[in-house]
PDB file of N, CA and C in Angstrom:
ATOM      1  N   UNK A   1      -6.749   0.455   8.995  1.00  0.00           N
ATOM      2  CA  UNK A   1      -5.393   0.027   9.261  1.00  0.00           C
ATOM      3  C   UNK A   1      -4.937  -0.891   8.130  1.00  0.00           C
ATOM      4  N   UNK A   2      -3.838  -0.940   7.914  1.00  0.00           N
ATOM      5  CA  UNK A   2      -3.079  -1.544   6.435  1.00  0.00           C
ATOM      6  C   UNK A   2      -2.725  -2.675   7.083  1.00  0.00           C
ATOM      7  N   UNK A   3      -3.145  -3.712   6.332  1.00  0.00           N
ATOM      8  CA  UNK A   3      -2.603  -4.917   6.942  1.00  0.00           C
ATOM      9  C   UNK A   3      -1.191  -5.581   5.743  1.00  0.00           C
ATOM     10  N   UNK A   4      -0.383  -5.046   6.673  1.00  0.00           N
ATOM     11  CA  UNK A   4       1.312  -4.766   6.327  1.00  0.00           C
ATOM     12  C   UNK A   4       1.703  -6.088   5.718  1.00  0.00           C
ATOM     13  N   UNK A   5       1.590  -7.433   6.215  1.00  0.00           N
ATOM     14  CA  UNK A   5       1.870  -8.534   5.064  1.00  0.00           C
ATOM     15  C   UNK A   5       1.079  -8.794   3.728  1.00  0.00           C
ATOM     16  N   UNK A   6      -0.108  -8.211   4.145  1.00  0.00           N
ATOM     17  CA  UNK A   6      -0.826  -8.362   2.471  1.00  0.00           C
ATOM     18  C   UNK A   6      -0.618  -7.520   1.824  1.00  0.00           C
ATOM     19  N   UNK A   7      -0.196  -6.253   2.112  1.00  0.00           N
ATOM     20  CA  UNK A   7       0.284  -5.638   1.359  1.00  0.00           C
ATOM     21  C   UNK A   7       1.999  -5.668   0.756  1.00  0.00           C
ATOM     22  N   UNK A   8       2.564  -6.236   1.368  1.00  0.00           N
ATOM     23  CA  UNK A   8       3.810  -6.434   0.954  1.00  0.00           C
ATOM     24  C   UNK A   8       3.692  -8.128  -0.129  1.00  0.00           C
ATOM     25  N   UNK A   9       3.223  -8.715   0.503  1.00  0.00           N
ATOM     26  CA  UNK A   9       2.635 -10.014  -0.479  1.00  0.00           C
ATOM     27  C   UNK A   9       2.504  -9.639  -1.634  1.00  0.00           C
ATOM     28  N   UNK A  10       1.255  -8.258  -1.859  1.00  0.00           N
ATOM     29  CA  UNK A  10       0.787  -7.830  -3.212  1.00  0.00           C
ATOM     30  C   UNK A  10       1.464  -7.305  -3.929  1.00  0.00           C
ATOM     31  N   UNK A  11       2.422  -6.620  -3.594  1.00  0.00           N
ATOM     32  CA  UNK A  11       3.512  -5.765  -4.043  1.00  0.00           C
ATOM     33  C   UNK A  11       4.582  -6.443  -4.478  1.00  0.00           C
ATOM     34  N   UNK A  12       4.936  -7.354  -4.059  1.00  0.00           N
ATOM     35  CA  UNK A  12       5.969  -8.803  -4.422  1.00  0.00           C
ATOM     36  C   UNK A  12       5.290  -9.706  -5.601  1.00  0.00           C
ATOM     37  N   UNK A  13       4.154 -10.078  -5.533  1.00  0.00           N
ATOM     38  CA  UNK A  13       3.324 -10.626  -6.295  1.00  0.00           C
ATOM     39  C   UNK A  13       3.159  -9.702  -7.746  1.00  0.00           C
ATOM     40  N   UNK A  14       3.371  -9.119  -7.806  1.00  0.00           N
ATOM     41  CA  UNK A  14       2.580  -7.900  -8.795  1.00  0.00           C
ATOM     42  C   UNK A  14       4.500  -7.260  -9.625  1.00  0.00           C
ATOM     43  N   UNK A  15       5.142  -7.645  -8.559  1.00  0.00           N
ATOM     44  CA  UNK A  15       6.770  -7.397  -9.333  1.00  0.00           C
ATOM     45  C   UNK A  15       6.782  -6.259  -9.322  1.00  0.00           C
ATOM     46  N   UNK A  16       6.498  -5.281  -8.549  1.00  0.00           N
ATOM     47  CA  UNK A  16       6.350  -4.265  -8.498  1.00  0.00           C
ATOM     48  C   UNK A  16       7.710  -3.618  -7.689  1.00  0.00           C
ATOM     49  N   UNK A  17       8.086  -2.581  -7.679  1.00  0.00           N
ATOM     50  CA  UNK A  17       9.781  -2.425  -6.964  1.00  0.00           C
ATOM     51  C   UNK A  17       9.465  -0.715  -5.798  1.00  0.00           C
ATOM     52  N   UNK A  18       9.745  -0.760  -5.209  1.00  0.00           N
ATOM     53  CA  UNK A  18       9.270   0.591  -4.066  1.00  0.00           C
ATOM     54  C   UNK A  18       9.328   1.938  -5.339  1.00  0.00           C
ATOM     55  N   UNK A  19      10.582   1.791  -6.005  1.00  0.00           N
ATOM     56  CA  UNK A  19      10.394   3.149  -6.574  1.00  0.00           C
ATOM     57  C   UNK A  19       9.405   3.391  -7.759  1.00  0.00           C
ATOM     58  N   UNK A  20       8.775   2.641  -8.772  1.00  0.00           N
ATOM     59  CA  UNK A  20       7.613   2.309  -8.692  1.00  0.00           C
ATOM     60  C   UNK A  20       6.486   2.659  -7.793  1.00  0.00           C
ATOM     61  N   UNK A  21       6.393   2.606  -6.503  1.00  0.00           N
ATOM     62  CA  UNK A  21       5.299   3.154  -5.902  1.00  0.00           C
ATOM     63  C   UNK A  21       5.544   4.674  -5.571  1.00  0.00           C
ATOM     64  N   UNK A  22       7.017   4.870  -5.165  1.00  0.00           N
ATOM     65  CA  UNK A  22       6.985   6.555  -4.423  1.00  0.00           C
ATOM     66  C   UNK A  22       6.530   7.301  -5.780  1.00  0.00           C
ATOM     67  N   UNK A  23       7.088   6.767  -7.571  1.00  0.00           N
ATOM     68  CA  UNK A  23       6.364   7.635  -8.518  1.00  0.00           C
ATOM     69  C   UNK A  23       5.246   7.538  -9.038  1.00  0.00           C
ATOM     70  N   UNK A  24       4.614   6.469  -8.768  1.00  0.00           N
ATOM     71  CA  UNK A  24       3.270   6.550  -9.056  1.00  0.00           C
ATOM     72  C   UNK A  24       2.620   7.368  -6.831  1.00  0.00           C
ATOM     73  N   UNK A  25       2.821   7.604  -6.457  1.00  0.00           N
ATOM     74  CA  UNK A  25       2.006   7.965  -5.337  1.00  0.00           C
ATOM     75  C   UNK A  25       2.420   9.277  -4.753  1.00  0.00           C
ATOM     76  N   UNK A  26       3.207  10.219  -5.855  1.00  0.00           N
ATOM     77  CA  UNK A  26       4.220  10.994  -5.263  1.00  0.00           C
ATOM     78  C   UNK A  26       4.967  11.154  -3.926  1.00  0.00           C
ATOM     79  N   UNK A  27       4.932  10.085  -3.250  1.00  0.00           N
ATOM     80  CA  UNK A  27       4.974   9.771  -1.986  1.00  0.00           C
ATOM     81  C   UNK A  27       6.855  10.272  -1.767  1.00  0.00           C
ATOM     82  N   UNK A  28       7.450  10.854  -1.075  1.00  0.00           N
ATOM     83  CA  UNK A  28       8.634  11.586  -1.433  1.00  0.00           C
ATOM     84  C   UNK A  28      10.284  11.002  -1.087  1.00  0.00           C
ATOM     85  N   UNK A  29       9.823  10.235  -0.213  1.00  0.00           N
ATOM     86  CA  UNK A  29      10.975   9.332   0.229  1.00  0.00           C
ATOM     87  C   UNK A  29      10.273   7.551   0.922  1.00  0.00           C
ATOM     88  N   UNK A  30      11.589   6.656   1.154  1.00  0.00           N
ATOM     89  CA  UNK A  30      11.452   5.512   1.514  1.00  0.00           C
ATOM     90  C   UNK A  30      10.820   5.300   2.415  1.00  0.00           C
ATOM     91  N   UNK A  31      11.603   6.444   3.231  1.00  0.00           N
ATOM     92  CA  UNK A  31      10.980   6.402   5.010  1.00  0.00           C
ATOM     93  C   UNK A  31       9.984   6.483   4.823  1.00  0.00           C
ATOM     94  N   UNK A  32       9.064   7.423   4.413  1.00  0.00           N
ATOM     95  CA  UNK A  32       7.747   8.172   4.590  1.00  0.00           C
ATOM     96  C   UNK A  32       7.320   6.486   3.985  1.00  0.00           C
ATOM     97  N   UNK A  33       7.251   5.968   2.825  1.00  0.00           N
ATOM     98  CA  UNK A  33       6.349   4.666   2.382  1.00  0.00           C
ATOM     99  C   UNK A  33       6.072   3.687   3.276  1.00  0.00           C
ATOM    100  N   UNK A  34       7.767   3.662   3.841  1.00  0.00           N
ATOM    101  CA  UNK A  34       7.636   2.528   4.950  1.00  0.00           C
ATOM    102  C   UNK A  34       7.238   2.501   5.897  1.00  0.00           C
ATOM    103  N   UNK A  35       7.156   4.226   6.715  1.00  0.00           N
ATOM    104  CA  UNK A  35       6.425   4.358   7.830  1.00  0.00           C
ATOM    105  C   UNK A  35       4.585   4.158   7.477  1.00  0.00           C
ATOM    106  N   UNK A  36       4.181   4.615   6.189  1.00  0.00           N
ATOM    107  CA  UNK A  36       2.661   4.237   5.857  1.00  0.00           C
ATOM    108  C   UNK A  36       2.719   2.431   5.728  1.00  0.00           C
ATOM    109  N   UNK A  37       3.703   1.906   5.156  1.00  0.00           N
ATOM    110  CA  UNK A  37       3.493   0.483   4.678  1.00  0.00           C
ATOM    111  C   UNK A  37       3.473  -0.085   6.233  1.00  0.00           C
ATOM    112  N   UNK A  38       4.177   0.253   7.467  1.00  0.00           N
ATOM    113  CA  UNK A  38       4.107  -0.192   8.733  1.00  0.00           C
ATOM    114  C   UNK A  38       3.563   0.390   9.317  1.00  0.00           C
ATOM    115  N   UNK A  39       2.246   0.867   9.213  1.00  0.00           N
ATOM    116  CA  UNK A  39       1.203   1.795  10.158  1.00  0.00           C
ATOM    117  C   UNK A  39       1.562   3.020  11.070  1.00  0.00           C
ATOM    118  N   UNK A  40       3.155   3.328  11.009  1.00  0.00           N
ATOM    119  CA  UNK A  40       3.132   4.469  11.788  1.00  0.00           C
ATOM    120  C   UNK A  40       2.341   5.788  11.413  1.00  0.00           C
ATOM    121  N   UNK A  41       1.871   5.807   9.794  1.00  0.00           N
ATOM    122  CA  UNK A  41       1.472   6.728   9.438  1.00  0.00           C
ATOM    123  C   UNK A  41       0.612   6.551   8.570  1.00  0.00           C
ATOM    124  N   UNK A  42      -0.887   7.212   8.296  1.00  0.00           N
ATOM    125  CA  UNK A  42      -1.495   6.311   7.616  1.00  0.00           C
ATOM    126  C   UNK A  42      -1.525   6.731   5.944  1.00  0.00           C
ATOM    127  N   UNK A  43      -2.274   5.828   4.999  1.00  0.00           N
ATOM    128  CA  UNK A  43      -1.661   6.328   3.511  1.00  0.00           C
ATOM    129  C   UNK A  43      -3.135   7.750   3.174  1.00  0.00           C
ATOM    130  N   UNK A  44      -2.880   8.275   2.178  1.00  0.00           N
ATOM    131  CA  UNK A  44      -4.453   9.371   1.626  1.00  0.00           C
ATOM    132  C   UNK A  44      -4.666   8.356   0.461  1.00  0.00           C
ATOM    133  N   UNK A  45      -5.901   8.317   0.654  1.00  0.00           N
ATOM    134  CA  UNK A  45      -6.851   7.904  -0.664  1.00  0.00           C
ATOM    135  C   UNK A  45      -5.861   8.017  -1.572  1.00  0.00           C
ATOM    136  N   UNK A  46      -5.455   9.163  -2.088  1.00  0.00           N
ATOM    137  CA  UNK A  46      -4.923   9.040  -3.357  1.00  0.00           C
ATOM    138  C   UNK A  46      -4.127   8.080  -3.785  1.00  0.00           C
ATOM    139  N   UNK A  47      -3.080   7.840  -2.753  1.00  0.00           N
ATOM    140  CA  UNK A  47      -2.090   6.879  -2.587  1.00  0.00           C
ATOM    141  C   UNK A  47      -2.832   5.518  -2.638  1.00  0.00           C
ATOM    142  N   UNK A  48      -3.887   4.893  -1.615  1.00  0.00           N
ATOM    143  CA  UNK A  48      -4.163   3.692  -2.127  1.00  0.00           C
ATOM    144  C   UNK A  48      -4.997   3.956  -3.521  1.00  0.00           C
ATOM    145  N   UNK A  49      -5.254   4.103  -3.936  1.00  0.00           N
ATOM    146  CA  UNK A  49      -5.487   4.365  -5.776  1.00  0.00           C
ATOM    147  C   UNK A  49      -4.748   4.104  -5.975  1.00  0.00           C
ATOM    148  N   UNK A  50      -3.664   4.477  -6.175  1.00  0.00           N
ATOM    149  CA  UNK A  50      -2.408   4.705  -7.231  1.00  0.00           C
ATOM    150  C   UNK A  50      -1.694   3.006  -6.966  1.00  0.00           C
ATOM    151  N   UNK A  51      -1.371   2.838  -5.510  1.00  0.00           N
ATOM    152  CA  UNK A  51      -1.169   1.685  -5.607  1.00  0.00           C
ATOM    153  C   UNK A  51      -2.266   0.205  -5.393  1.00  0.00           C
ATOM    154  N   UNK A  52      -3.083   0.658  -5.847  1.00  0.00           N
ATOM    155  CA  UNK A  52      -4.345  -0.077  -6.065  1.00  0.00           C
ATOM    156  C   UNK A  52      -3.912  -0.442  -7.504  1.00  0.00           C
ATOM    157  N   UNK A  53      -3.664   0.395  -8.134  1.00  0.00           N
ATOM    158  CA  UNK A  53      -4.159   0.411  -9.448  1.00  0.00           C
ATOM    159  C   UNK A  53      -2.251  -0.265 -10.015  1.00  0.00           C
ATOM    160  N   UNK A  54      -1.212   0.134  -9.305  1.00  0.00           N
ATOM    161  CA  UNK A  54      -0.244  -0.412  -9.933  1.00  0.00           C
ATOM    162  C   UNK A  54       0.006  -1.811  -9.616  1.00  0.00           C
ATOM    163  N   UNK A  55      -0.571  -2.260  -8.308  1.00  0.00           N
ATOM    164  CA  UNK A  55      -0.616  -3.677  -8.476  1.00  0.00           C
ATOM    165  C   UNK A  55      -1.345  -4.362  -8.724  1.00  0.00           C
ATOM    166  N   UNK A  56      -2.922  -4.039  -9.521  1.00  0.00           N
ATOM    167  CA  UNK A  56      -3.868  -4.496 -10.310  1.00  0.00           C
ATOM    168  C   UNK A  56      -4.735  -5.295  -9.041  1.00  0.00           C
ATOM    169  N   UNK A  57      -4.683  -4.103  -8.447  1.00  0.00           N
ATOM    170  CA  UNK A  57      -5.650  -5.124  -7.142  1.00  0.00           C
ATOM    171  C   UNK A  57      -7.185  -5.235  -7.233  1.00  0.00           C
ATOM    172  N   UNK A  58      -7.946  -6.130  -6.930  1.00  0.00           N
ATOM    173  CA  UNK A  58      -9.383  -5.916  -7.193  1.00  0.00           C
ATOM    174  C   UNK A  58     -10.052  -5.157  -6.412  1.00  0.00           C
ATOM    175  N   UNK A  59     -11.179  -4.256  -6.316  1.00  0.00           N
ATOM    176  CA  UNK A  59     -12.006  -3.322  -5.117  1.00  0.00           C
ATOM    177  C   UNK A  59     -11.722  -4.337  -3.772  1.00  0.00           C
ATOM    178  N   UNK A  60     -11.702  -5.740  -3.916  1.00  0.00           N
ATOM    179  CA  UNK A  60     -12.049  -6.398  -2.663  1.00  0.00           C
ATOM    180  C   UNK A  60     -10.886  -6.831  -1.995  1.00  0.00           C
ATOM    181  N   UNK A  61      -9.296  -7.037  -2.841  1.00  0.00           N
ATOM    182  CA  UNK A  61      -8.189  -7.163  -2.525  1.00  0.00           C
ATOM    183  C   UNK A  61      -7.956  -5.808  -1.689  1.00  0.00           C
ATOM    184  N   UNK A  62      -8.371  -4.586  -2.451  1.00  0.00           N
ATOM    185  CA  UNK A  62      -7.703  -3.118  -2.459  1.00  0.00           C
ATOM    186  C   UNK A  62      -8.611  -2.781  -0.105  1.00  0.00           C
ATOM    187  N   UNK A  63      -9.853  -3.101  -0.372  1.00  0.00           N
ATOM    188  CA  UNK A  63     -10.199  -3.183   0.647  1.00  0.00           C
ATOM    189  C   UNK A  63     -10.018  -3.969   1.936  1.00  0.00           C
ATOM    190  N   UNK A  64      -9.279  -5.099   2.000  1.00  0.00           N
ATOM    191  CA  UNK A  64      -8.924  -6.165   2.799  1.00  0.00           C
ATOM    192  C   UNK A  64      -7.536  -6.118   2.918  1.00  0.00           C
ATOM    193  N   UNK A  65      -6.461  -5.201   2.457  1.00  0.00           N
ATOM    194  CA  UNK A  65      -5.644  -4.726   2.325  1.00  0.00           C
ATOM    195  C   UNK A  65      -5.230  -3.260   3.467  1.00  0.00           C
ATOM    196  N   UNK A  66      -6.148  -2.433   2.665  1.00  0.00           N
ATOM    197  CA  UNK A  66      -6.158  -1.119   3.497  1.00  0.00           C
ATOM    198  C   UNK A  66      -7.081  -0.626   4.475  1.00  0.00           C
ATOM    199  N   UNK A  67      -8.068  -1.442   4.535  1.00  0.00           N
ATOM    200  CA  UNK A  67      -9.125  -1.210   5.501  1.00  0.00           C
ATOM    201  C   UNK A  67      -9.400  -2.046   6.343  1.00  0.00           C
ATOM    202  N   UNK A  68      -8.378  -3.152   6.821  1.00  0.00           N
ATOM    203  CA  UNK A  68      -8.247  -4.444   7.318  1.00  0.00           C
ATOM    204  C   UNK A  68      -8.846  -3.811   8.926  1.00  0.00           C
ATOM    205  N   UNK A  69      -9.559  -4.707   9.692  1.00  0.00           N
ATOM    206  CA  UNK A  69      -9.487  -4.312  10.789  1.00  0.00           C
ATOM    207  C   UNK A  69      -8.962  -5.438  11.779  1.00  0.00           C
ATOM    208  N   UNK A  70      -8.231  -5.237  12.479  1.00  0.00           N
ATOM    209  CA  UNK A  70      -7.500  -5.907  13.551  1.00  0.00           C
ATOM    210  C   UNK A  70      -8.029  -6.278  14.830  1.00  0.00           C
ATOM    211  N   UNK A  71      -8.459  -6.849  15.202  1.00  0.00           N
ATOM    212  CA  UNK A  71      -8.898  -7.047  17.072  1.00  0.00           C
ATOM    213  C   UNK A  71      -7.131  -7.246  17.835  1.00  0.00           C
ATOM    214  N   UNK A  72      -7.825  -6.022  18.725  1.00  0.00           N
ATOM    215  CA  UNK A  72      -6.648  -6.428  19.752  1.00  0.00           C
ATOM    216  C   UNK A  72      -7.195  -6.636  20.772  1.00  0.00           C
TER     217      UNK A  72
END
């Protein structure tokens, strides 16, 4: 599960702008990012790469990020 403020943190941090991510992740529209960036849908590997790599995240940022686990 994506833990949705650290990832928006990183993405702000990094000056990075959405369209920027849909072309690096071929990801095809807003909706579709935002529904992955808010867990309705989840991202493919490829995609966290791509935005792994455009906001210069470290293996351990990139993992605590997208593989966050939540207790409910």
């Amino acid at each position: 599960m994506t833990d949705t403020e650290k990832l928006n943190d990183a993405i702000r941090e990094a000056g990075i702008k959405l369209d920027a991510i849909l072309k690096a992740t071929g990801i095809k529209s807003y909706a579709t990012l935002k529904g992955r960036i808010n867990n309705e849908t989840e991202f493919t590997a490829s995609e966290i790469s791509a935005i792994a790599d455009l906001c210069r995240m470290t293996p351990a940022q990139r993992d605590e990020i997208f593989f966050a686990v939540h207790a409910e």
